[in-house]
Protein backbone atom coordinates (compact mmCIF):
# COMPACT_ATOMS: atom_id res chain seq x y z
CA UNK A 1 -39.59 19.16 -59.75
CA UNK A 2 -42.76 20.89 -60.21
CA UNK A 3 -46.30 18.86 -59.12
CA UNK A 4 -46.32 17.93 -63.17
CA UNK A 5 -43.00 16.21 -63.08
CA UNK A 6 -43.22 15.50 -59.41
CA UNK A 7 -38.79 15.10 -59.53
CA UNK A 8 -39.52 11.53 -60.57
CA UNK A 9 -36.33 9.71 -60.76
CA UNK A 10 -35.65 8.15 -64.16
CA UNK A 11 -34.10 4.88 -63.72
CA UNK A 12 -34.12 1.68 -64.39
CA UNK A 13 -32.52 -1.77 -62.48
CA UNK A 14 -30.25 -3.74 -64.79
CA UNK A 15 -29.30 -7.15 -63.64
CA UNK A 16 -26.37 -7.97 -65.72
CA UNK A 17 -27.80 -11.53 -66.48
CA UNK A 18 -31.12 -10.12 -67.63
CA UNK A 19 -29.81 -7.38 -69.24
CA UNK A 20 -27.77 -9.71 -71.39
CA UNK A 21 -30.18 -11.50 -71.73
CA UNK A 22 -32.81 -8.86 -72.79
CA UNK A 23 -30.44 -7.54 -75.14
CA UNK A 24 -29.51 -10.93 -76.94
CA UNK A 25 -33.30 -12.20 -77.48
CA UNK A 26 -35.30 -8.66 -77.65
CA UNK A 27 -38.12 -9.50 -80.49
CA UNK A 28 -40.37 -12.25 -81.53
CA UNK A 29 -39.61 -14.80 -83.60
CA UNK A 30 -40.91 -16.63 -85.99
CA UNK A 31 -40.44 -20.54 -86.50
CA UNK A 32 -41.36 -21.37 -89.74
CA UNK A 33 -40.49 -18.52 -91.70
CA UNK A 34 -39.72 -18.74 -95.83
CA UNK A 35 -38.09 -16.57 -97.67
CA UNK A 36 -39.59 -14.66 -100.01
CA UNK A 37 -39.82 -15.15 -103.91
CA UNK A 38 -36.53 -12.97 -104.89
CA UNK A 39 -37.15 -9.75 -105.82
CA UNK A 40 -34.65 -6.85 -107.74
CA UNK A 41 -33.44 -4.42 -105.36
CA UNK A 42 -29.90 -2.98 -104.60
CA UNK A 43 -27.98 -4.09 -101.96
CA UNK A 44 -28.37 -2.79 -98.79
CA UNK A 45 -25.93 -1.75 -96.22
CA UNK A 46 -26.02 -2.58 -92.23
CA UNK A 47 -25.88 0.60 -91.13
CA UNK A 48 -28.92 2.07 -93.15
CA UNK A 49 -28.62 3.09 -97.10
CA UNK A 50 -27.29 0.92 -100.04
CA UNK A 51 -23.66 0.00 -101.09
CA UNK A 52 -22.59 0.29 -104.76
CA UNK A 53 -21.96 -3.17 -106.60
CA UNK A 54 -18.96 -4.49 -105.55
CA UNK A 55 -16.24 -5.12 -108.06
CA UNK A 56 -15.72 -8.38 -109.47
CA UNK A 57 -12.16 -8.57 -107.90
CA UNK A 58 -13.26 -7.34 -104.28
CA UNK A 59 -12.42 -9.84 -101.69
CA UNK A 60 -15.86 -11.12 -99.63
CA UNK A 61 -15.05 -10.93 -96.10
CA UNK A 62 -19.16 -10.84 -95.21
CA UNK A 63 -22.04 -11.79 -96.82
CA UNK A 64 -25.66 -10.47 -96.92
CA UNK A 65 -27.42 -13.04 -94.87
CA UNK A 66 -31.60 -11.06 -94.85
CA UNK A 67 -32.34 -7.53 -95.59
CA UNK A 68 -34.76 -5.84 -92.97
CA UNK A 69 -36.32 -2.77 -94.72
CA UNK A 70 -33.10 -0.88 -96.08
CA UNK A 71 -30.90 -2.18 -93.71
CA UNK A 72 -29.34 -5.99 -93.56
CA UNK A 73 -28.46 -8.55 -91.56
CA UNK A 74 -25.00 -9.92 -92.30
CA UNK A 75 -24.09 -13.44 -91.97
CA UNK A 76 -21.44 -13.02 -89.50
CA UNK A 77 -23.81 -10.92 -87.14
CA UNK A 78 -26.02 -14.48 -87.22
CA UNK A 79 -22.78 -16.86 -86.53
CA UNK A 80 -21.95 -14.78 -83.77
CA UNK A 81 -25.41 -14.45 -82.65
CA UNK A 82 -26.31 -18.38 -83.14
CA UNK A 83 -22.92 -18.51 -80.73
CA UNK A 84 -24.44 -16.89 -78.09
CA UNK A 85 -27.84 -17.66 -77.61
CA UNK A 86 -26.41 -21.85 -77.68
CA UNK A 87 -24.08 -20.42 -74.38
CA UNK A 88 -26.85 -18.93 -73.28
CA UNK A 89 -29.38 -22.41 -73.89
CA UNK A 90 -26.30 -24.46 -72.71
CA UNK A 91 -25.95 -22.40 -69.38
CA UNK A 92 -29.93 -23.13 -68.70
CA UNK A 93 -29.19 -26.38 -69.64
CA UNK A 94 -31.65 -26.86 -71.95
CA UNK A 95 -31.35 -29.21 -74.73
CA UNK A 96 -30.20 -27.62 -78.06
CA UNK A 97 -32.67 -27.47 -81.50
CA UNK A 98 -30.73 -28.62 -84.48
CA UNK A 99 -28.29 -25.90 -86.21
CA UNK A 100 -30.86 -25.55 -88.79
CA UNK A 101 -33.38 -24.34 -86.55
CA UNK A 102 -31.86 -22.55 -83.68
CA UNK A 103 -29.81 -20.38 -86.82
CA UNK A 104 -33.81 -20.24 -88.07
CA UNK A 105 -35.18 -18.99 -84.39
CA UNK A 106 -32.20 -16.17 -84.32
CA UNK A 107 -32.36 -14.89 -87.18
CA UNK A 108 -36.23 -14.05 -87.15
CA UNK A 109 -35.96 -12.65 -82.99
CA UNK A 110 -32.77 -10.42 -85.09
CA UNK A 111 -34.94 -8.97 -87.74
CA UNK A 112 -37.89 -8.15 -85.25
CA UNK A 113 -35.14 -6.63 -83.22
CA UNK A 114 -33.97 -4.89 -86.32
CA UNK A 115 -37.02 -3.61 -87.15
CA UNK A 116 -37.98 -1.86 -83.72
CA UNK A 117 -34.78 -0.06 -83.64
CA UNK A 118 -35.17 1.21 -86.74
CA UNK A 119 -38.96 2.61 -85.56
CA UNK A 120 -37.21 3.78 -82.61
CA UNK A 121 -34.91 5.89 -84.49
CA UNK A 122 -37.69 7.22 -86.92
CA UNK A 123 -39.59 7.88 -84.04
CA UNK A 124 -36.26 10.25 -82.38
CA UNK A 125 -35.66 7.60 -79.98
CA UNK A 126 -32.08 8.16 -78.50
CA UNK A 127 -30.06 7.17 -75.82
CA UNK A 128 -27.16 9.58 -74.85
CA UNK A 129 -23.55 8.43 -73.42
CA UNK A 130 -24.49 9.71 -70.34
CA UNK A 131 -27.86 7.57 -69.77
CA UNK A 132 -25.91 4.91 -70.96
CA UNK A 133 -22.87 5.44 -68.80
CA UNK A 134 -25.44 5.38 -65.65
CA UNK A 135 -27.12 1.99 -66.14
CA UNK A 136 -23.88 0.55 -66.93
CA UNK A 137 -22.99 1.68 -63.74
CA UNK A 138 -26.08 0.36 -62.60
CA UNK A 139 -25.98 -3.08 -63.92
CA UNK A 140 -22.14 -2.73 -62.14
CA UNK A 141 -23.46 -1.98 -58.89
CA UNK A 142 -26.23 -4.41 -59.26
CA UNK A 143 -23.29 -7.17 -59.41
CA UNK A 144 -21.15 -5.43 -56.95
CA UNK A 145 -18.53 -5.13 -59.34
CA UNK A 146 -16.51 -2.30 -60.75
CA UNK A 147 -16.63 -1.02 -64.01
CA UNK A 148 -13.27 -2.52 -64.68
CA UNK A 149 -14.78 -5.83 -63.43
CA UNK A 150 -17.31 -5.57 -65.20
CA UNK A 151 -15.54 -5.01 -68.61
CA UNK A 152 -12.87 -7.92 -67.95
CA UNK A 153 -15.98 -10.52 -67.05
CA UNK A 154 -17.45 -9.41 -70.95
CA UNK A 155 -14.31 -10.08 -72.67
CA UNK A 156 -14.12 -13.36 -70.43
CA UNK A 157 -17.16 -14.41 -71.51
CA UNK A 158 -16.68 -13.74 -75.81
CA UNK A 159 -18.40 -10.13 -75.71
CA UNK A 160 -16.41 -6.82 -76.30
CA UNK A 161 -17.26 -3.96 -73.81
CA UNK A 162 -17.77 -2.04 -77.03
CA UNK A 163 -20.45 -4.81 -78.33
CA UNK A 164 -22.10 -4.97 -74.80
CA UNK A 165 -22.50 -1.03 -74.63
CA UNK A 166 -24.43 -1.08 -77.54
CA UNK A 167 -26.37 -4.12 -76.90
CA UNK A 168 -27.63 -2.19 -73.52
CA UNK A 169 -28.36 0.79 -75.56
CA UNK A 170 -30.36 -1.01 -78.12
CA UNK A 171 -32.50 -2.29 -75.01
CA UNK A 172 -33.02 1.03 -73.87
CA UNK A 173 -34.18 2.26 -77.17
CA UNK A 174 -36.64 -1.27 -77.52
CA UNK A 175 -37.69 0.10 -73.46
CA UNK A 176 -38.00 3.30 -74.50
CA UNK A 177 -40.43 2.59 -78.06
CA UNK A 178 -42.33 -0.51 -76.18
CA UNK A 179 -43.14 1.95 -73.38
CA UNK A 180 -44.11 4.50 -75.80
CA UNK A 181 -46.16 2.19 -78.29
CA UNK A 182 -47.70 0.07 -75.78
CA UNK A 183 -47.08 0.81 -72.17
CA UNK A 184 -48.66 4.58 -72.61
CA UNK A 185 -51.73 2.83 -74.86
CA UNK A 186 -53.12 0.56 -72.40
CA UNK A 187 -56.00 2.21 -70.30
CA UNK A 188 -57.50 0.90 -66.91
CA UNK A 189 -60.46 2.64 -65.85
CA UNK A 190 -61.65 2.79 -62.02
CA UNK A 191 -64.45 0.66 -62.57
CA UNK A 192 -62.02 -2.52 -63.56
CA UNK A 193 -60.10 -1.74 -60.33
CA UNK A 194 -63.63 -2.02 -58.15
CA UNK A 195 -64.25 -5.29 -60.07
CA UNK A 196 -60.77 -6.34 -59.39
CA UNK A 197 -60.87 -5.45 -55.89
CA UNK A 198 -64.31 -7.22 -55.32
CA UNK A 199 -63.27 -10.10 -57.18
CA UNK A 200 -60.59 -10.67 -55.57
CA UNK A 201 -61.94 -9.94 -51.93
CA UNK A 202 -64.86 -12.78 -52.57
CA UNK A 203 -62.35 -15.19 -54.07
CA UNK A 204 -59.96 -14.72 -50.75
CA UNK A 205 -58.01 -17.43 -52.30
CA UNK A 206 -54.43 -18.91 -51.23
CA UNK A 207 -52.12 -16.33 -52.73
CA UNK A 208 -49.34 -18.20 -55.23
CA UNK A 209 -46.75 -17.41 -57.72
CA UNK A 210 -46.67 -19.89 -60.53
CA UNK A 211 -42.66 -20.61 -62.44
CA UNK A 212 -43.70 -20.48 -65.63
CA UNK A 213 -42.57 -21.57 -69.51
CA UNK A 214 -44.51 -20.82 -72.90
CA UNK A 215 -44.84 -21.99 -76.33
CA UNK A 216 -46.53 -19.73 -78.58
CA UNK A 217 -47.54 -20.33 -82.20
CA UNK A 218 -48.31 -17.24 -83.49
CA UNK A 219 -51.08 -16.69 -86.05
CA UNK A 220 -50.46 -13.84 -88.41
CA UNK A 221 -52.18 -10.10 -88.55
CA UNK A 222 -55.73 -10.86 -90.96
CA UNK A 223 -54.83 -14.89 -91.26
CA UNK A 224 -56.62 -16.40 -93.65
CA UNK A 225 -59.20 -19.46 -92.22
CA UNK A 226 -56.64 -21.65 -94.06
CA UNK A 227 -53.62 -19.86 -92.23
CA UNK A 228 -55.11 -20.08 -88.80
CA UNK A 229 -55.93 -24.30 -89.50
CA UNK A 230 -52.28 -24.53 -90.31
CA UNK A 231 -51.21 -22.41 -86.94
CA UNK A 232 -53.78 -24.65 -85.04
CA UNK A 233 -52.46 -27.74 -86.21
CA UNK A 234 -48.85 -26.94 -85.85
CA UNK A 235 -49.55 -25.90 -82.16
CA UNK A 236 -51.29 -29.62 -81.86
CA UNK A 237 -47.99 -31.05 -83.40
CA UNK A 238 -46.01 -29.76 -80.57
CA UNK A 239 -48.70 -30.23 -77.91
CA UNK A 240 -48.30 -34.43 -79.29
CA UNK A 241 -44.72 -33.99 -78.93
CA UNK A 242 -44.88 -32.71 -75.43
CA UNK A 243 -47.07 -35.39 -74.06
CA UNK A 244 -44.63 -38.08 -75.69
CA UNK A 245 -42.25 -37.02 -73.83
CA UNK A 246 -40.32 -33.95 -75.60
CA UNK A 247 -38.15 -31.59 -73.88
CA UNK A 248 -40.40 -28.47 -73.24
CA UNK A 249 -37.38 -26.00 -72.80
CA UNK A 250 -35.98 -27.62 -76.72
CA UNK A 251 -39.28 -27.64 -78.05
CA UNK A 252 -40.02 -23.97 -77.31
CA UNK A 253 -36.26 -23.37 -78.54
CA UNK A 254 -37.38 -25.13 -81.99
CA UNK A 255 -41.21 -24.19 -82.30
CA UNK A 256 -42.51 -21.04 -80.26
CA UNK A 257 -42.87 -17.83 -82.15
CA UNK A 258 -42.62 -15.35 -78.40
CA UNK A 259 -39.83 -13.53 -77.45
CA UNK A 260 -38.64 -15.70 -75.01
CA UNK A 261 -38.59 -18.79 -77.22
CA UNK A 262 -34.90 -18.80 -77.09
CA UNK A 263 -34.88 -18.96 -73.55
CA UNK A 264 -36.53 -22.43 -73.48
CA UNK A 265 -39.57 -20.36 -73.23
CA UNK A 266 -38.63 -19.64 -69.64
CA UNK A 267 -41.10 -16.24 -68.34
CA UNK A 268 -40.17 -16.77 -64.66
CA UNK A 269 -41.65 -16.35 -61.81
CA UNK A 270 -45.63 -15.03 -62.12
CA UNK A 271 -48.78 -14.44 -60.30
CA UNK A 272 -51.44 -15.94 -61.93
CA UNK A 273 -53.85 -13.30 -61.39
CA UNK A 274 -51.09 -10.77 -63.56
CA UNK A 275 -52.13 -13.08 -66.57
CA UNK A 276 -54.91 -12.69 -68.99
CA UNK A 277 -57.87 -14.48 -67.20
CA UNK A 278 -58.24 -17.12 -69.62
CA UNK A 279 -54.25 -18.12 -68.68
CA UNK A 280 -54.84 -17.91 -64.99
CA UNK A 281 -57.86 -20.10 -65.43
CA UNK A 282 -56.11 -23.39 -67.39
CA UNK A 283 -53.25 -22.83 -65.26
CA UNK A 284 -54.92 -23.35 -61.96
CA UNK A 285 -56.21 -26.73 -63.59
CA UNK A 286 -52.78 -28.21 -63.44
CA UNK A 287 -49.70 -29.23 -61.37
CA UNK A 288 -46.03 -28.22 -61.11
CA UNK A 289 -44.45 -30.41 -64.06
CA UNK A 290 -47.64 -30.35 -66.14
CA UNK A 291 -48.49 -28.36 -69.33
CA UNK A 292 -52.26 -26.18 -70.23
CA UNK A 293 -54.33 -27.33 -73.20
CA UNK A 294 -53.60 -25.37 -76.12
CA UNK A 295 -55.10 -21.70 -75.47
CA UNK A 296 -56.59 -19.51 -78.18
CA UNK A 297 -55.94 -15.56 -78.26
CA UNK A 298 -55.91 -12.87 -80.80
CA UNK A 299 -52.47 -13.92 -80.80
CA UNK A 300 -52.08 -17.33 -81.91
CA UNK A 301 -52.30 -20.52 -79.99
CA UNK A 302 -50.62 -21.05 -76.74
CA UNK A 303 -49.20 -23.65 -74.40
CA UNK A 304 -48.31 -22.78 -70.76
CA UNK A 305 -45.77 -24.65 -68.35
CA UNK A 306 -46.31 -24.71 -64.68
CA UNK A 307 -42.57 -25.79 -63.63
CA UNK A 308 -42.99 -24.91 -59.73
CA UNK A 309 -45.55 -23.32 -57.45
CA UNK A 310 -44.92 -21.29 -54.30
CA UNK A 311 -47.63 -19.71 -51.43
CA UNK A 312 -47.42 -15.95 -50.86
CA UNK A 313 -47.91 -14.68 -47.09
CA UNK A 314 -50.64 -11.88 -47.72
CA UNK A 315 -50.11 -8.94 -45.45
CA UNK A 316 -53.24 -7.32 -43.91
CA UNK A 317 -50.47 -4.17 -42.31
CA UNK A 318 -51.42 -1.00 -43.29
CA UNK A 319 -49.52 0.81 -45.24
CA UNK A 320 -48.76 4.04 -43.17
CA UNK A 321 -45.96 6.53 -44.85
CA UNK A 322 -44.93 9.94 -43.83
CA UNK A 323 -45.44 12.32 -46.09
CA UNK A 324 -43.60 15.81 -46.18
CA UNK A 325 -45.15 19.43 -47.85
CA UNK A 326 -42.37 21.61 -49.12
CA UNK A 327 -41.36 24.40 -51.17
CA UNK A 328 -38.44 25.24 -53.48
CA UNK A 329 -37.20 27.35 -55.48
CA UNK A 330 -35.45 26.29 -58.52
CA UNK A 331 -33.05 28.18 -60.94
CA UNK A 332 -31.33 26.77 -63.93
CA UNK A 333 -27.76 27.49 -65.42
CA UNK A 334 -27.74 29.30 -68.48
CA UNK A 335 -25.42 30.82 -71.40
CA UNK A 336 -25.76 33.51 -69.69
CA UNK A 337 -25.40 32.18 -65.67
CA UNK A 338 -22.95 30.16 -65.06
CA UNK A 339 -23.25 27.54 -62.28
CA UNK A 340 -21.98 29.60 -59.57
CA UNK A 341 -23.57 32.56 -60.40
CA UNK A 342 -26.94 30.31 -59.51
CA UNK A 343 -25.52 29.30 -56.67
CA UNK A 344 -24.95 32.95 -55.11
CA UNK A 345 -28.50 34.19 -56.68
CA UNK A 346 -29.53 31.08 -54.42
CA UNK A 347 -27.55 31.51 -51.39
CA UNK A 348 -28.51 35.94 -51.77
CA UNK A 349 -32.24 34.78 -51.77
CA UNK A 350 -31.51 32.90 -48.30
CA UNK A 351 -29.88 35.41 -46.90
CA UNK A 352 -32.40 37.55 -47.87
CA UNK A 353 -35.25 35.41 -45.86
CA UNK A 354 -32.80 35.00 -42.79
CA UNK A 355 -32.73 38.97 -42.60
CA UNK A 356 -36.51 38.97 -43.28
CA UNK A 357 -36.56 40.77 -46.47
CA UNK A 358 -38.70 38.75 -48.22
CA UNK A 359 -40.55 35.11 -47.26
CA UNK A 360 -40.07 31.93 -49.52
CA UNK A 361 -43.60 31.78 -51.37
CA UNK A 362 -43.07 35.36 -52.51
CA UNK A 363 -39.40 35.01 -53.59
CA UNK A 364 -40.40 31.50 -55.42
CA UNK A 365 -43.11 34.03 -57.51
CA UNK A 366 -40.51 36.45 -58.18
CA UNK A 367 -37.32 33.74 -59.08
CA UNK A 368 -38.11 29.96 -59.64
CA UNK A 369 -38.35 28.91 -62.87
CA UNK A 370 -40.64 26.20 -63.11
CA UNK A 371 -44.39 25.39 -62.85
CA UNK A 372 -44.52 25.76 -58.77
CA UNK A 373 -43.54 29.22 -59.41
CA UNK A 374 -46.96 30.54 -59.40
CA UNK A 375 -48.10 28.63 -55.74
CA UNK A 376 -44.86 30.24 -54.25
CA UNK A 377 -42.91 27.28 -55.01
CA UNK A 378 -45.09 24.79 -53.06
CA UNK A 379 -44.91 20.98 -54.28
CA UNK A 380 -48.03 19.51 -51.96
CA UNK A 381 -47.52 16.79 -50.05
CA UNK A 382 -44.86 14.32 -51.74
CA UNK A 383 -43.96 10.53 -50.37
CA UNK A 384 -40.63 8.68 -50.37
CA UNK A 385 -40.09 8.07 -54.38
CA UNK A 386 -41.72 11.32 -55.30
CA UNK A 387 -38.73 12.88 -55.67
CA UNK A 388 -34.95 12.47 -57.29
CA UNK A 389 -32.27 11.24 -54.64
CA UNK A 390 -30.84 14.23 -54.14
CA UNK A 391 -34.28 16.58 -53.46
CA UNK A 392 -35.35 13.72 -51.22
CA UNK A 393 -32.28 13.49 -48.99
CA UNK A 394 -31.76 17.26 -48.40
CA UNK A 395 -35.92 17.67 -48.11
CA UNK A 396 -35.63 14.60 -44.84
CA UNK A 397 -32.71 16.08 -42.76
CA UNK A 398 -34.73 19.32 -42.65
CA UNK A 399 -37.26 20.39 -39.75
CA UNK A 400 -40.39 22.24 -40.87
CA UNK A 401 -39.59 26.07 -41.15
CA UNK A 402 -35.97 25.10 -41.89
CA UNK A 403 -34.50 26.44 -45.24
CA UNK A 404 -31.69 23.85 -47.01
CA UNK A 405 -28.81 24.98 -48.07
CA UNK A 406 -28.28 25.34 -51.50
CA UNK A 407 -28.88 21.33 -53.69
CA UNK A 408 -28.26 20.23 -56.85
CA UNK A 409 -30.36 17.86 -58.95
CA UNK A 410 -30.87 16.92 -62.21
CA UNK A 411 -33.36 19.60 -62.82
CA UNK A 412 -31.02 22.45 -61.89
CA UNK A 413 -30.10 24.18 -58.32
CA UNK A 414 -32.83 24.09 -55.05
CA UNK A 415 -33.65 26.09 -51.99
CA UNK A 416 -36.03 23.88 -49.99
CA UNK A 417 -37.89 24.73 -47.06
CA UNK A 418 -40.33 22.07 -45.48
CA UNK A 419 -43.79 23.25 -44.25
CA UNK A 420 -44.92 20.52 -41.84
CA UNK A 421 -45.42 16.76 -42.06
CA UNK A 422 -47.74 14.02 -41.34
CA UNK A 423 -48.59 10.36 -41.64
CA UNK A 424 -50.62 8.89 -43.33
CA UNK A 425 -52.70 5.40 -44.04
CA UNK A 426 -52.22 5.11 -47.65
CA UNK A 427 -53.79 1.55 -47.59
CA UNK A 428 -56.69 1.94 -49.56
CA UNK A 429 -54.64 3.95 -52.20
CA UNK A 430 -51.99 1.11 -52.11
CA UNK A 431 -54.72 -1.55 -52.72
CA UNK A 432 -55.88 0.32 -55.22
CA UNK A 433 -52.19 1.35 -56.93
CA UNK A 434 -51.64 -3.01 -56.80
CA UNK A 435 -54.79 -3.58 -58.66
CA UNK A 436 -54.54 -1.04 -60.97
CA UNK A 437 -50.79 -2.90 -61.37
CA UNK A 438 -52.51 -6.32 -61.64
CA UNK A 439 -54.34 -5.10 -64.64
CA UNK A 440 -51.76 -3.38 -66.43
CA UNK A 441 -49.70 -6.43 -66.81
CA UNK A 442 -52.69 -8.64 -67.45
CA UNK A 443 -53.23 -6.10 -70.38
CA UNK A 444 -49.74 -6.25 -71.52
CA UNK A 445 -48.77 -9.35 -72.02
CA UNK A 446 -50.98 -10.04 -74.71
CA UNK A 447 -50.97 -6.45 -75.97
CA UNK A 448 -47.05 -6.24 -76.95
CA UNK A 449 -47.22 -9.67 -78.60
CA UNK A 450 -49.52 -8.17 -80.91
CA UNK A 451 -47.37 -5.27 -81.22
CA UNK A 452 -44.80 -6.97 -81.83
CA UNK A 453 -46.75 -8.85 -84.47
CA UNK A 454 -47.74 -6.17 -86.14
CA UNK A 455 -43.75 -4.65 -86.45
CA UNK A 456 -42.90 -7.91 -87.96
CA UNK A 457 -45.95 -8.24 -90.15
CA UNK A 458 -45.13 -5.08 -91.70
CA UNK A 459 -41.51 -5.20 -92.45
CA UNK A 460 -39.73 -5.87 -96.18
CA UNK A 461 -38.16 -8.93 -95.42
CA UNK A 462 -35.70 -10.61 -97.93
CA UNK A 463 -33.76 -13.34 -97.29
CA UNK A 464 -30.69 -13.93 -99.62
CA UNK A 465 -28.75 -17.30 -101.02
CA UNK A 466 -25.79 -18.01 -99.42
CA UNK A 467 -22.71 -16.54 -101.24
């Protein structure tokens, strides 16, 4: 609530579809991956730790199917797994790999998925019921259903609520680490937004969004020249195969090593100028239906898909919002004060303003208990989003000099009073916040399929003989 935490609201969208999605194809994978010469070590379990040998007698309702650091992969987690990504394909209707290979292309987008949960939870990364129960809700609300709706279309569709809560909470975690390990990283100085902004003001170009598709053949961390000839050639393989004629959406399916591979390599809707320069220049060579040359990164070698292209109307409004100053003053419930004995400290420290025993900025000093303590509670001028829901609402229906009645947010218990408000042209700033935007994702693309790289790089990986 303070100016540091500025009441941001924590939260997420969820479209059911892409959350499904997200959760059932997190990771890259990795076409043409071989197990590894077998080496002695005891058997792992799924949940972490290793099992003792089994007895001779024991029944084997399971098998080990790969074994991800000290954890494994069983083989019914891939059937069931295979099962749903070929729904998922067949739904798209994109044309199926061969068992062989889509079984190949799950298992490796599995162990990279594997082995960023289990950084997440090295790294303390946990998501309680309660955060979980809310985007649930979310994704609900998102599909105007109920919760009970929402349960019955899972089990309708193969997928136990039980399976689905976890799936969404394993994509929370893989939000939570990707946001932490790459998100936070990426820096964009002020000088790249001038260039951006000056670029992009001398180009006044027609503004488009491109439908996009990829096929990436990734090239691993240190290749060898020999290893990064083999990548190269591979990625010319497919590149002959597309211009004979082969499905793209099938041929990503059997050959890309990105995360969406087992979406037909299907990245949606995109403008160009979000991409890494040296996409957004071989894209805007081409036509809807056709494919890039092969592109080089640090990556591996890429081929883009332009399946449709669409004009953007480019608004010269200005961007005008009204901005509110306030104060507060927050207290917390403790061990020691219970809920409503915050509420009457609050509603005493009213009264005691109404009978003009003491003002707002020298009761905040005395009683609020975070950071705007110290400025008598003041939060500076804040715009719609700056605060939670709750804060927000309560801070609009007030008139300045007008005290709120007592509010609860996540942060704890509020008095509000507004000072005064304004508008304000916040065009240049928004230009500047879309820029700095524009070069984030540009940056990120290409910076979390290294990361993700890397995670998969340096996992123990051992795949074992069917039993």
């Amino acid at each position: 609530m303070m100016r540091t935490t500025r009441l941001h609201k924590n939260t997420r969208a969820f479209s059911l579809a892409a959350a499904l999605l997200c959760a059932l194809t997190s990771g890259q994978v990795l076409a043409q991956a071989k197990a590894p010469a077998a080496t002695a070590a005891p058997a792992a379990k799924a949940g972490g730790g290793f099992l003792p040998p089994a007895s001779a007698n024991a029944k084997v309702v399971d098998s080990i199917h790969v074994v991800v650091n000290d954890e494994v992969i069983t083989k019914n987690e891939v059937v069931n797994r295979v099962a749903q990504i070929a729904q998922n394909l067949k739904a798209r209707g994109a044309q199926l790999p061969d068992q062989a290979t889509l079984e190949r292309q799950v298992v490796e987008s599995m162990i990279v998925e594997r082995a960023q949960l289990q950084l997440a939870k090295e790294m303390g990364v946990r998501v309680d019921d309660r955060t979980l129960d809310a985007t649930i809700a979310r994704i609900a609300e998102g599909q105007k259903m109920s919760l009970q709706d929402l349960r019955n279309q899972m089990e309708k569709e193969g997928l136990t609520y039980g399976q689905f809560r976890e799936d969404i909470r394993n994509e929370i975690m893989l939000q939570r680490l990707r946001e932490h390990e790459v998100d936070s990283k990426i820096q964009i100085s002020e000088a790249e937004v001038d260039t951006y902004l000056a670029a992009s003001k001398a180009a006044a170009a027609e503004k488009v969004e491109m439908e996009l598709a990829q096929i990436l053949v990734r090239v691993p961390e240190n290749a060898s020249p020999e290893q990064i000839a083999a990548r190269r050639a591979r990625a010319e393989e497919v590149m002959r195969q597309l211009r004979t004629g082969a499905d793209f959406a099938k041929t990503a399916a059997t050959y890309s090593d990105a995360p969406d591979a087992l979406k037909g390599g299907d990245i949606g809707w995109r403008d160009p100028d979000r991409l890494p320069p040296v996409f957004a220049g071989e894209l805007r060579k081409i036509q809807p239906g056709q494919v890039t040359q092969i592109i080089k990164t640090n990556v591996g070698f890429h081929i883009l898909k332009m399946s449709n292209k669409r004009s953007l109307a480019e608004s010269n409004d200005k961007a005008v919002v009204q901005q509110t100053r306030a104060r507060h003053i927050l207290l917390k419930p403790t061990p020691t004060m219970t809920e409503g004995e915050v509420k009457r400290k609050l509603l005493e420290l009213k009264e005691k303003m109404a009978n003009n025993a003491g003002t707002f900025e020298d009761l905040a000093r005395l009683h609020s208990q975070d950071g705007s303590a110290s400025k008598g509670g003041d939060l500076g001028w804040l715009e719609p989003g700056d605060t939670v829901p709750e804060f927000e609402s309560a801070m609009n229906n007030l008139k300045p000099g007008e005290i709120s009645d007592v509010i609860q947010s996540p942060f704890g218990f509020h008095l509000i009073q507004v000072v005064e408000r304004k508008s304000q042209d916040v065009t240049q700033q928004k230009e500047r916040n879309v820029a700095r935007n524009v070069i984030r994702e540009r940056k990120m693309q290409e910076a979390m399929e290294d990361w993700l790289r890397q995670v998969r790089d340096r996992a123990y990986v051992e795949f074992r003989e069917e039993q």
